[in-house]
PDB file of N, CA and C in Angstrom:
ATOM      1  N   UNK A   1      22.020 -15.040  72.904  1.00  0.00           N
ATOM      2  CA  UNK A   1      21.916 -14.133  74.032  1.00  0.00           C
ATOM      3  C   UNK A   1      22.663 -14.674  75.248  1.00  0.00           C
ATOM      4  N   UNK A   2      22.392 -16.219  75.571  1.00  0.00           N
ATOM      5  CA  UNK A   2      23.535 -16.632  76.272  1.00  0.00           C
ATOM      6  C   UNK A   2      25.206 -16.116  76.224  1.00  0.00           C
ATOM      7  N   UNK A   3      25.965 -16.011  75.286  1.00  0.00           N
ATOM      8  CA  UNK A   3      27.238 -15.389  75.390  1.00  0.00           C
ATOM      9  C   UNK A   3      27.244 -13.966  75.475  1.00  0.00           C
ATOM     10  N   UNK A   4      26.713 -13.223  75.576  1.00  0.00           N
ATOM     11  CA  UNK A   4      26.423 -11.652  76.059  1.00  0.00           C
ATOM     12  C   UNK A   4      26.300 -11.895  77.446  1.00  0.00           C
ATOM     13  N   UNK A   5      25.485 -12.782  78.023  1.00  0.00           N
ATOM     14  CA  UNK A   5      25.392 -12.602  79.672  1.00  0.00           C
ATOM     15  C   UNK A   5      26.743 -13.119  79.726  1.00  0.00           C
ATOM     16  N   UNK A   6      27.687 -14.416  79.185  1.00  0.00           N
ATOM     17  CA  UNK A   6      28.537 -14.884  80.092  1.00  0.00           C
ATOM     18  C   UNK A   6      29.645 -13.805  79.552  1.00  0.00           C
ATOM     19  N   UNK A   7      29.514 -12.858  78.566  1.00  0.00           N
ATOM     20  CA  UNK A   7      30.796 -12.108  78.261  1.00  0.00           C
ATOM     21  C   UNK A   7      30.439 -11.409  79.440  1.00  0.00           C
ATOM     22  N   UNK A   8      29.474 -10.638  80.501  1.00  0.00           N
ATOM     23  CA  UNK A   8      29.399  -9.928  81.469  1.00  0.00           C
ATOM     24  C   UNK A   8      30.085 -11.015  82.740  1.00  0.00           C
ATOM     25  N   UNK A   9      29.510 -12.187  82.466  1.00  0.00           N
ATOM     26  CA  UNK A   9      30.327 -12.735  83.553  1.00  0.00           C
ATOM     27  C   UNK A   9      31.629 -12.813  83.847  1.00  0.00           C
ATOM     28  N   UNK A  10      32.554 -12.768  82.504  1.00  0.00           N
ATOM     29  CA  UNK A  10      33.530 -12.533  81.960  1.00  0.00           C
ATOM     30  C   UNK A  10      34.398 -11.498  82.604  1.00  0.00           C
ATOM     31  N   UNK A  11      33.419 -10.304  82.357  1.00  0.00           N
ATOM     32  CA  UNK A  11      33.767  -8.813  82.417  1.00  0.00           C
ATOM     33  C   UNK A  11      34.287  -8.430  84.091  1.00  0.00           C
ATOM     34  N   UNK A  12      32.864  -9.210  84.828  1.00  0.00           N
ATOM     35  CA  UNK A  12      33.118  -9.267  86.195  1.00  0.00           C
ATOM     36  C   UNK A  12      33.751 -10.088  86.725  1.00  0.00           C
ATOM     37  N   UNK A  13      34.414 -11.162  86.776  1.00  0.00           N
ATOM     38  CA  UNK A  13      35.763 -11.817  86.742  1.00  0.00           C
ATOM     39  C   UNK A  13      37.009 -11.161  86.760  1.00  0.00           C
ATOM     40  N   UNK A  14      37.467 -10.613  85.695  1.00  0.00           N
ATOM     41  CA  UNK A  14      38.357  -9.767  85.066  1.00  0.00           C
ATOM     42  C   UNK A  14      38.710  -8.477  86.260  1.00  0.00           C
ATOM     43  N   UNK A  15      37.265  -7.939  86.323  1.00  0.00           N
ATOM     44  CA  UNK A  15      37.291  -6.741  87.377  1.00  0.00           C
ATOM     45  C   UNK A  15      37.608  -7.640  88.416  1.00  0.00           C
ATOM     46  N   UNK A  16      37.018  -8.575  89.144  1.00  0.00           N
ATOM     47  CA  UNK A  16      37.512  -9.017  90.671  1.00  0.00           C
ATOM     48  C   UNK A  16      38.572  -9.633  90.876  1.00  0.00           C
ATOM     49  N   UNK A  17      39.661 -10.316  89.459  1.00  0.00           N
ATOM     50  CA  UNK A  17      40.578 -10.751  89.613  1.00  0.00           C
ATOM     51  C   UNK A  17      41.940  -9.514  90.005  1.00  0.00           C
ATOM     52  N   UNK A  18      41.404  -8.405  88.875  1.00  0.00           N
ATOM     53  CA  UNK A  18      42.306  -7.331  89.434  1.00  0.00           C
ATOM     54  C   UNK A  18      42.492  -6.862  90.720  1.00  0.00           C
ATOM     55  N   UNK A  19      41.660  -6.590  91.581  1.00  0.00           N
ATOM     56  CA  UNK A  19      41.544  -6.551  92.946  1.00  0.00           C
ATOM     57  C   UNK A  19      42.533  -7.585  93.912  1.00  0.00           C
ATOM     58  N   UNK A  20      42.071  -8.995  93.281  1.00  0.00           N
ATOM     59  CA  UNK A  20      42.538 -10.246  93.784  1.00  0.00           C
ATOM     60  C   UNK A  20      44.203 -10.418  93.314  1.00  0.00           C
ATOM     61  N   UNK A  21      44.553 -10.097  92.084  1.00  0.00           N
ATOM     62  CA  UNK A  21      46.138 -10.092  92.046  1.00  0.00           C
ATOM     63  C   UNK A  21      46.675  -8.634  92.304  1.00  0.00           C
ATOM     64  N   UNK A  22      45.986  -7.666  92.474  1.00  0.00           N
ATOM     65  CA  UNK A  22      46.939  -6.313  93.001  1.00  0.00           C
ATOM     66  C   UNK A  22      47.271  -6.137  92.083  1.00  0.00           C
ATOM     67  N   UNK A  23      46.848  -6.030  90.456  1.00  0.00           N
ATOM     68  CA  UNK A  23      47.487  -6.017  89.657  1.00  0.00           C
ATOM     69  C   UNK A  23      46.146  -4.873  88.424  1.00  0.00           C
ATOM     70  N   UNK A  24      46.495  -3.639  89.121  1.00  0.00           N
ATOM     71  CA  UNK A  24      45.037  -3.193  88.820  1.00  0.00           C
ATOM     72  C   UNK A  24      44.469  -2.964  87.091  1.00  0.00           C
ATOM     73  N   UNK A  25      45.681  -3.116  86.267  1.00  0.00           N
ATOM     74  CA  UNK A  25      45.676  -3.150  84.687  1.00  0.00           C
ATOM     75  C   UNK A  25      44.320  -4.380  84.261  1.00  0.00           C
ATOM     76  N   UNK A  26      44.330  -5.121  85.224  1.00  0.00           N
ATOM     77  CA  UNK A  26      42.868  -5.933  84.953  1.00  0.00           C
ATOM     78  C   UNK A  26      41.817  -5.542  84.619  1.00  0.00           C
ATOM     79  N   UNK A  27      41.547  -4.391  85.269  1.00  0.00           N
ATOM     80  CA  UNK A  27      40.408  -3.530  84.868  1.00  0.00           C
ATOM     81  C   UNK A  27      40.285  -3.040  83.610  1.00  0.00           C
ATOM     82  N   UNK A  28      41.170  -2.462  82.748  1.00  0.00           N
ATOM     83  CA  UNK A  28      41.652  -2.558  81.616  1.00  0.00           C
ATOM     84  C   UNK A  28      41.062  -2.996  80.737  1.00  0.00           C
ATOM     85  N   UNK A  29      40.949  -4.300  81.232  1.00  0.00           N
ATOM     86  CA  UNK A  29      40.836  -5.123  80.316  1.00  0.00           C
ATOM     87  C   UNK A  29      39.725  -5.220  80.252  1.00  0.00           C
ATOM     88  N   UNK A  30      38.464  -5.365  81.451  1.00  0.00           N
ATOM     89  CA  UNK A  30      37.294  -5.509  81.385  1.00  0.00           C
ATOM     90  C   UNK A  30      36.717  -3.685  80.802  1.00  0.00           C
ATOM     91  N   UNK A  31      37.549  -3.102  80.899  1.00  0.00           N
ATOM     92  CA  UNK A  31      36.783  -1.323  80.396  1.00  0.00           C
ATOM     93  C   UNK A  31      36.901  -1.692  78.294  1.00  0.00           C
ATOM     94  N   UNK A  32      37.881  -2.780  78.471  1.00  0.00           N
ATOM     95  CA  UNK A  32      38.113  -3.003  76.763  1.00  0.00           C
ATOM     96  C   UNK A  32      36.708  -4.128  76.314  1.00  0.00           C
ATOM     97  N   UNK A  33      36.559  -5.064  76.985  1.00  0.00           N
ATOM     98  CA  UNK A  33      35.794  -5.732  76.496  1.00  0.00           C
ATOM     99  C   UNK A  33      34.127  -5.421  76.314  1.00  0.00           C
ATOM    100  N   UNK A  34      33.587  -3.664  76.567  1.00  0.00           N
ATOM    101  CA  UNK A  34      32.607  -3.368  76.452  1.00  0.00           C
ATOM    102  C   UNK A  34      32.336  -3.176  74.953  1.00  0.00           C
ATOM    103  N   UNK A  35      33.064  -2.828  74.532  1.00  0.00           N
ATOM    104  CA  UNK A  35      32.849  -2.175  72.898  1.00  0.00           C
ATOM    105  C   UNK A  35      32.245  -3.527  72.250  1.00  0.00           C
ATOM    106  N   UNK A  36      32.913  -4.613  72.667  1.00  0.00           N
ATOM    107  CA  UNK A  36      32.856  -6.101  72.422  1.00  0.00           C
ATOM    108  C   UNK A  36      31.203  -6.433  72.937  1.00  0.00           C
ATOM    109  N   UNK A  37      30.957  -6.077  74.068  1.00  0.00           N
ATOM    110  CA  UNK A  37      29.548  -6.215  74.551  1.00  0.00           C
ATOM    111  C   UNK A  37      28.671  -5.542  73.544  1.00  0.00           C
ATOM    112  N   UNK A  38      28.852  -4.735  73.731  1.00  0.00           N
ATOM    113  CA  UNK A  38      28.132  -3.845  72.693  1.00  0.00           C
ATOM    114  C   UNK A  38      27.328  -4.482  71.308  1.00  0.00           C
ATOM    115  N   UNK A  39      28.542  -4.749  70.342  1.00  0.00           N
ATOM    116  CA  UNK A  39      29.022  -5.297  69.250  1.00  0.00           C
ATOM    117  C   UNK A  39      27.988  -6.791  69.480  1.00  0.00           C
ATOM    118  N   UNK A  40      27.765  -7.663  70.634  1.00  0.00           N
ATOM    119  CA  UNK A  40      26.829  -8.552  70.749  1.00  0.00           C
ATOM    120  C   UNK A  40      25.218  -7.807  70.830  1.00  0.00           C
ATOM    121  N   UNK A  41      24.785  -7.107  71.632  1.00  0.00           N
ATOM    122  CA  UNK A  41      23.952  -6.505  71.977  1.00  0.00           C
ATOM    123  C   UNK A  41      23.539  -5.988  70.480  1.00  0.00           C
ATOM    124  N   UNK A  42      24.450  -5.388  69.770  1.00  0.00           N
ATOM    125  CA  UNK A  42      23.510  -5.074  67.827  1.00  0.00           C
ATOM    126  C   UNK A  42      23.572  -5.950  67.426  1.00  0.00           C
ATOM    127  N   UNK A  43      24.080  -6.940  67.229  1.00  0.00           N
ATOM    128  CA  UNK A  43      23.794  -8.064  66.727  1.00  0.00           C
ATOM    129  C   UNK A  43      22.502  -9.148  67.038  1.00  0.00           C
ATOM    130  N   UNK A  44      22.534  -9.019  68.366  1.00  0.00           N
ATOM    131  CA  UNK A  44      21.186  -9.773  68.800  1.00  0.00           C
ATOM    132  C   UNK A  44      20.092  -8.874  68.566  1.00  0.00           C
ATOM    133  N   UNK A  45      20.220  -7.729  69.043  1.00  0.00           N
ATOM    134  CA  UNK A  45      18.617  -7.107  68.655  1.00  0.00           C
ATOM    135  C   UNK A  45      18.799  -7.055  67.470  1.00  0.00           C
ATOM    136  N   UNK A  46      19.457  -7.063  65.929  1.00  0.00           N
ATOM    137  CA  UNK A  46      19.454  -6.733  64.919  1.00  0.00           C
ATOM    138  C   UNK A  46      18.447  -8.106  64.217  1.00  0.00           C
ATOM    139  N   UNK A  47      18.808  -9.485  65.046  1.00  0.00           N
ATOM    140  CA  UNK A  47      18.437 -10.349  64.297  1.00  0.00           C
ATOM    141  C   UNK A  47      16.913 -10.746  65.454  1.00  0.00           C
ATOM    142  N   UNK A  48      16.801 -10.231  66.249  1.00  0.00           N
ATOM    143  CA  UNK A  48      15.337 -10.130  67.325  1.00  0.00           C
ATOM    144  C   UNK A  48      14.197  -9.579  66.367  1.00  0.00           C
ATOM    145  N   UNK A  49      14.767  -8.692  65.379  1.00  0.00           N
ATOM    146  CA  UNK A  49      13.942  -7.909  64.721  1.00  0.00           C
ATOM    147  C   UNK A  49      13.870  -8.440  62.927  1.00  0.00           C
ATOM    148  N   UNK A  50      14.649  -9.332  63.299  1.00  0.00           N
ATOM    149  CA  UNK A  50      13.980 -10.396  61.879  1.00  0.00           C
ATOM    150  C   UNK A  50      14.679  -9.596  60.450  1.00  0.00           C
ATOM    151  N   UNK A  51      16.144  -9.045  61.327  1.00  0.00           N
ATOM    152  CA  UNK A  51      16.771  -8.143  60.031  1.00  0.00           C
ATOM    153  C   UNK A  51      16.029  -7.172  59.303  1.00  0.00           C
ATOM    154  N   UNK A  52      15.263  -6.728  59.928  1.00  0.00           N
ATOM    155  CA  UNK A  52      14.504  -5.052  59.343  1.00  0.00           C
ATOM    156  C   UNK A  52      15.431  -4.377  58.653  1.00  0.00           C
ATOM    157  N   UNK A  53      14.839  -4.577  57.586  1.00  0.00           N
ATOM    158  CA  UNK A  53      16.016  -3.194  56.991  1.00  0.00           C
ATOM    159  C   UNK A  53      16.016  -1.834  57.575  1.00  0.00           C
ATOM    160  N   UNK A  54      14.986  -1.280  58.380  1.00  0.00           N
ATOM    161  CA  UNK A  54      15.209  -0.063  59.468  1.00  0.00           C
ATOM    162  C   UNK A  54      16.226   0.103  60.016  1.00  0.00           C
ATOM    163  N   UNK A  55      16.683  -1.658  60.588  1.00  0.00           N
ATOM    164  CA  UNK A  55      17.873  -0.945  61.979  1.00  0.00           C
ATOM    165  C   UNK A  55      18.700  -1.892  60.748  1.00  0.00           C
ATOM    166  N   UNK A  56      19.252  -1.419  59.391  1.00  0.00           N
ATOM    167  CA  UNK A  56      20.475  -2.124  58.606  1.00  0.00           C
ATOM    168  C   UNK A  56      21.304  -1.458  59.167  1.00  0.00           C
ATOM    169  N   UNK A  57      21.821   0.034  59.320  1.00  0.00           N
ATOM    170  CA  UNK A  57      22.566   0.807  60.784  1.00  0.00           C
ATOM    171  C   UNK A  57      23.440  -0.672  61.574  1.00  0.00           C
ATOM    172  N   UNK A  58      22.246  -1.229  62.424  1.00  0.00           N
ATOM    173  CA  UNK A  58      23.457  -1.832  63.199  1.00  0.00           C
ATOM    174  C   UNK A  58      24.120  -2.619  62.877  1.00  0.00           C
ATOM    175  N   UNK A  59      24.296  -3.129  61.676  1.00  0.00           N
ATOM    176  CA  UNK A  59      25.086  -4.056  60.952  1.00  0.00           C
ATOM    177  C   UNK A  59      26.398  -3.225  60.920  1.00  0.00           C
ATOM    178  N   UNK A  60      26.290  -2.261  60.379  1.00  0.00           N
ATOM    179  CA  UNK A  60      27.766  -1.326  60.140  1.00  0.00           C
ATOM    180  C   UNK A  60      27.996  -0.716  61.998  1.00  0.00           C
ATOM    181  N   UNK A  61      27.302  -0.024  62.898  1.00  0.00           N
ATOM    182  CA  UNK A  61      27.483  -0.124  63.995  1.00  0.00           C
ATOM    183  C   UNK A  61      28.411  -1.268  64.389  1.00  0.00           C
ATOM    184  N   UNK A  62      28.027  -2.427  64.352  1.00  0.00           N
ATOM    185  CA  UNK A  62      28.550  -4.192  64.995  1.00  0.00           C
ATOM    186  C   UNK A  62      30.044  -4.199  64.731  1.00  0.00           C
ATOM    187  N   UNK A  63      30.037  -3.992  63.614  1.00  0.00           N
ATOM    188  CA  UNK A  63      31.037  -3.865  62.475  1.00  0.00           C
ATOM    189  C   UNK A  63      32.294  -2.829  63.200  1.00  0.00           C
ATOM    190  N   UNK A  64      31.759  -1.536  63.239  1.00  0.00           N
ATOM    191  CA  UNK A  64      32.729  -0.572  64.095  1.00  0.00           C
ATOM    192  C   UNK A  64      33.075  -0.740  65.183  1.00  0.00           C
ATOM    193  N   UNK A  65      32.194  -1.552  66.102  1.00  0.00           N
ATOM    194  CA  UNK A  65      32.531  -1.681  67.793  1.00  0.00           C
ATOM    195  C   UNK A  65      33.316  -3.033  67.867  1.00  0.00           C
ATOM    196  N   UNK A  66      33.039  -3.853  67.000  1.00  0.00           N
ATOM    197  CA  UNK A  66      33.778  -5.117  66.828  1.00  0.00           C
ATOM    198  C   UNK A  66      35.532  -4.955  66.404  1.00  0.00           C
ATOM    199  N   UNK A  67      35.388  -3.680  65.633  1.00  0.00           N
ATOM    200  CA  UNK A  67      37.013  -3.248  65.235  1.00  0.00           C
ATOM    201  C   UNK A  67      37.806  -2.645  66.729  1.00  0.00           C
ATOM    202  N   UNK A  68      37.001  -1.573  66.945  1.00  0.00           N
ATOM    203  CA  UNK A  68      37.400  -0.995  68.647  1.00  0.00           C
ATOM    204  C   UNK A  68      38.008  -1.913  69.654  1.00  0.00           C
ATOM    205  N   UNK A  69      36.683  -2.878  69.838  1.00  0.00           N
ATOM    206  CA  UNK A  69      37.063  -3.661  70.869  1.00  0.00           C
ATOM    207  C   UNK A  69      37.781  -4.446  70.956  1.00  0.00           C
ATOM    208  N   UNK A  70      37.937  -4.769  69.484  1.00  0.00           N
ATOM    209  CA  UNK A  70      39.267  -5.684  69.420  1.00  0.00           C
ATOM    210  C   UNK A  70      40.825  -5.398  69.472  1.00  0.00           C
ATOM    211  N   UNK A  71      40.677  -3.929  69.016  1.00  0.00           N
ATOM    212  CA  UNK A  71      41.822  -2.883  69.030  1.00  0.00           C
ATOM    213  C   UNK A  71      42.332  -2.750  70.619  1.00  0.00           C
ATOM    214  N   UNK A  72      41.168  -2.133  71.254  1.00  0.00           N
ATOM    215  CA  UNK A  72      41.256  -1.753  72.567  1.00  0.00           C
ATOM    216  C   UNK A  72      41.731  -3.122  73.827  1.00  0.00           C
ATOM    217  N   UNK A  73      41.391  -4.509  73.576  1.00  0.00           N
ATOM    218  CA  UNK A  73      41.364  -5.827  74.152  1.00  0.00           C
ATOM    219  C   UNK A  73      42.774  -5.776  73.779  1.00  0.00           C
ATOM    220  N   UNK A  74      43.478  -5.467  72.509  1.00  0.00           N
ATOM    221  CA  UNK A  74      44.758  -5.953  72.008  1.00  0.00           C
ATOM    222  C   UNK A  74      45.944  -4.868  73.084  1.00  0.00           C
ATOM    223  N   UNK A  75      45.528  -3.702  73.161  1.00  0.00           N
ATOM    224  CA  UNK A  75      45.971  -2.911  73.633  1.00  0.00           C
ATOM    225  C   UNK A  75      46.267  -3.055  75.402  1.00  0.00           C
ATOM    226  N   UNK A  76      44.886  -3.275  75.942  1.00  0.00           N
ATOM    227  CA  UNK A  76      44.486  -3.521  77.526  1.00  0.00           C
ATOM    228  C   UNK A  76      45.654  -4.777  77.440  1.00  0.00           C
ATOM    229  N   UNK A  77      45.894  -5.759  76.863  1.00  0.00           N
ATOM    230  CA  UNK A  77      46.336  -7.213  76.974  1.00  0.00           C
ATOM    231  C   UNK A  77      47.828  -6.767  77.190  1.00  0.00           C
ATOM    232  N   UNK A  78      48.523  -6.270  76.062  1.00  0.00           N
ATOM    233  CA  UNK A  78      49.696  -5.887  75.965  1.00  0.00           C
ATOM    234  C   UNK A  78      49.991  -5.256  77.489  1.00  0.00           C
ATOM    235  N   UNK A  79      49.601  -3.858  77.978  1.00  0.00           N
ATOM    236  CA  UNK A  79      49.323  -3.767  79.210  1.00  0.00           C
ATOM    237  C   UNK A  79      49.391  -4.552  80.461  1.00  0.00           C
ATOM    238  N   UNK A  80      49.036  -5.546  79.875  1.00  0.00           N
ATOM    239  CA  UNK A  80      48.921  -6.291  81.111  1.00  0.00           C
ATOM    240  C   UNK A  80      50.030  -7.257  81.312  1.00  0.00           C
TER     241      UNK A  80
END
């Protein structure tokens, strides 16, 4: 759960650096790295819950937002 808060710390960095270099494609980058947040967030509650086969869902969820965000990060980067 620690690297979910510092990927937000991350996130907000990213946003204030854009501001700070005038270089506003920064933002970009932090609007890319949510899917990525996300993708932590099912993963931690998935295993909070002791792998219930109920929420097996967010395994394939994790799975899809983990492809996105990595797509979308590759994309924002190039951009930048």
């Amino acid at each position: 759960s620690s690297s979910v808060l510092e990927w937000v710390v991350a996130m907000g960095a990213m946003w204030q650096w854009a501001g700070t270099s005038g270089n506003e494609r920064w933002k970009g980058m932090t609007w890319a790295m949510l899917p990525l947040h996300a993708s932590g967030i099912a993963a931690c509650t998935y295993h909070l819950f002791y792998n219930a086969p109920e929420l097996k869902y967010l395994v394939t969820a994790q799975a899809g937002l983990t492809l996105a965000g990595n797509t979308a990060l590759a994309v924002a980067a190039a951009r930048v």
